[in-house]
Protein backbone atom coordinates (compact mmCIF):
# COMPACT_ATOMS: atom_id res chain seq x y z
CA UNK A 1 -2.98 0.00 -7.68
CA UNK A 2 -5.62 2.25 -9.91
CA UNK A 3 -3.47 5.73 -9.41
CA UNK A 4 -4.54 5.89 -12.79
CA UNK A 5 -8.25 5.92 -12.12
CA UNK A 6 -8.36 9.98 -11.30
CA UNK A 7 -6.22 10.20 -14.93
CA UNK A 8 -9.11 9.28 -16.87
CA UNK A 9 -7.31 5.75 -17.06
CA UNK A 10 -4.38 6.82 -18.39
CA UNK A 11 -1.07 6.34 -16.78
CA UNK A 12 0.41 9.09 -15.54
CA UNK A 13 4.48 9.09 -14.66
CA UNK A 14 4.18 12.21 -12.33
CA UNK A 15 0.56 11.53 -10.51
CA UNK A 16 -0.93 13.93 -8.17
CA UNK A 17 -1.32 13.78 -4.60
CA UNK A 18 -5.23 13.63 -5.53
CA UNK A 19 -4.62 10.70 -8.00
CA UNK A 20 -2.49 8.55 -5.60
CA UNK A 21 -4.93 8.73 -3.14
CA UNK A 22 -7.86 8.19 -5.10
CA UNK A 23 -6.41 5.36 -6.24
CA UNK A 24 -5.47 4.12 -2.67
CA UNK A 25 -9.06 4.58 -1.35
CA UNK A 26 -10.45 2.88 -4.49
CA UNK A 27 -8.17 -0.52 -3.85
CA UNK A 28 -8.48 -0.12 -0.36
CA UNK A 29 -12.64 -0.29 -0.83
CA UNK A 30 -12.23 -3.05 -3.41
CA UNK A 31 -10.37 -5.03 -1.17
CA UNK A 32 -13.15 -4.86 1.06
CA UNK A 33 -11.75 -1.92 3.69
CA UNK A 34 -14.39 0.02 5.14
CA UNK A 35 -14.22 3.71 4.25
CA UNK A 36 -14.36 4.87 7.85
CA UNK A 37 -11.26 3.14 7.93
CA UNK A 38 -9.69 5.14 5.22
CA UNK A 39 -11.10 8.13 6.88
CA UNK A 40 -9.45 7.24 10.01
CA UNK A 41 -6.40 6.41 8.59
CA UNK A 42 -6.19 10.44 7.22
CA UNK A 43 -6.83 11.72 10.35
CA UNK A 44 -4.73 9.74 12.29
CA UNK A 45 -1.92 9.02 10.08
CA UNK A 46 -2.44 11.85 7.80
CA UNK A 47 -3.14 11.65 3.84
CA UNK A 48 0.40 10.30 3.21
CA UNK A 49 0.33 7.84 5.77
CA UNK A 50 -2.90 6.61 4.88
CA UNK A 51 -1.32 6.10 1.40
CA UNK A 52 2.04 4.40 2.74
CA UNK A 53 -0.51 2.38 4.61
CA UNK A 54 -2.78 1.30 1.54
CA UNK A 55 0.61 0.57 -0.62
CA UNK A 56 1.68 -1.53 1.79
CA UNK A 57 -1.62 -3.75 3.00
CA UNK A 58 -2.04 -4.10 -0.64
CA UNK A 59 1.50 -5.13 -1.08
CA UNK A 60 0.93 -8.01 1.70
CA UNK A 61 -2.10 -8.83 0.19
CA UNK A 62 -0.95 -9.41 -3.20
CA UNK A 63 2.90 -10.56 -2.76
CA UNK A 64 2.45 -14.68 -3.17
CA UNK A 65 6.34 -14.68 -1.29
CA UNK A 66 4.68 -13.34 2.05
CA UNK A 67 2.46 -14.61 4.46
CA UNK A 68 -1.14 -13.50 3.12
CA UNK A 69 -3.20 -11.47 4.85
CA UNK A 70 -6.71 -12.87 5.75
CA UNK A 71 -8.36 -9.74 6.70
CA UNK A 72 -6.85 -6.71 4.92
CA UNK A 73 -9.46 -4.60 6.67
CA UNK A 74 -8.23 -5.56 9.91
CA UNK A 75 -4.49 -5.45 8.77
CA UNK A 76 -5.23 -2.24 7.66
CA UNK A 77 -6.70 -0.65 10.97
CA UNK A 78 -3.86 -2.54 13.07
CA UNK A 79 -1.62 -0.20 11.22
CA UNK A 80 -3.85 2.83 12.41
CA UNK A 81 -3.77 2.05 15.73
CA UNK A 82 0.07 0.89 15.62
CA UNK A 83 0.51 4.58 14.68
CA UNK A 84 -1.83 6.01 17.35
CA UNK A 85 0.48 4.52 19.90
CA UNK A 86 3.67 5.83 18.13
CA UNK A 87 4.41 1.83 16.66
CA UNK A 88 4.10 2.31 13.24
CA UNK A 89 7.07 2.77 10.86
CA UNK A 90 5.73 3.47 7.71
CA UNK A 91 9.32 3.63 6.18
CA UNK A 92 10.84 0.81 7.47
CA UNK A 93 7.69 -1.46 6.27
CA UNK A 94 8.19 0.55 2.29
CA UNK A 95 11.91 0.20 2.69
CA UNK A 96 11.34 -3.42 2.98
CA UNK A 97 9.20 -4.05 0.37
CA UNK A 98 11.24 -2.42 -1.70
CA UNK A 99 14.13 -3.65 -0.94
CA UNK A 100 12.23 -7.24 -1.12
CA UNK A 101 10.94 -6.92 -4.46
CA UNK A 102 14.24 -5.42 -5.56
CA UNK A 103 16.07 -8.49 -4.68
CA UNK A 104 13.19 -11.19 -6.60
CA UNK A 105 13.75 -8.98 -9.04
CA UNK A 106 17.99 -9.39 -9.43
CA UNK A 107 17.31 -12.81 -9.08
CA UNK A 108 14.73 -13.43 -11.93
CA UNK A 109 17.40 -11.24 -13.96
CA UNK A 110 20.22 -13.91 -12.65
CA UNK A 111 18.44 -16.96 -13.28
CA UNK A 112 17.48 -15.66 -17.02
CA UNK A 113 20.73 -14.47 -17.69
CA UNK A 114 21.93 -18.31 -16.98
């Protein structure tokens, strides 16, 4: 994701709350999200949750071991209204991917270890 963007384009290893969510609204517009639904996502999910949310639509977007997502836009605003209902767990979706990535990674490590 471009947290780096509000650095000048330089990688920062402690980024602000202003350059992770620059960066999230950046990807989120390049990936074809309309901003009122970034804007909606902050006041309904607040600014973190609006980034959890970004991470993670751009995680399913870009993870070739997960069903893609056709419309990241709409994946995006069927998060916001998961959490306007009380639906949405944030966590457990970041936990996963985590935890998912975490494992490709061990194995990549196994395999070249072999």
């Amino acid at each position: 994701m471009h947290i780096d963007t509000a650095n000048g384009g330089y990688s920062d290893p402690k980024p602000s709350d202003y350059a992770i969510e620059a960066g999230c609204r950046e990807r989120m517009e390049e990936i074809g999200t309309n901003i009122s639904a970034w804007t909606e996502a902050q006041a309904q999910l607040d600014i973190h949750g609006a980034n959890m949310a970004a991470l993670i639509t751009d995680a399913r977007l870009t993870d070739p071991n997960l069903l893609p997502v056709v419309s990241p836009g709409g994946y995006f605003r069927s998060m916001i209204k998961a959490g306007q209902r009380g639906e949405l767990n944030l966590v457990g979706s970041f936990v996963g991917l985590v935890a998912r990535r975490a494992k490709e990674e061990e194995e990549e490590w196994l395999n070249h270890e072999q």
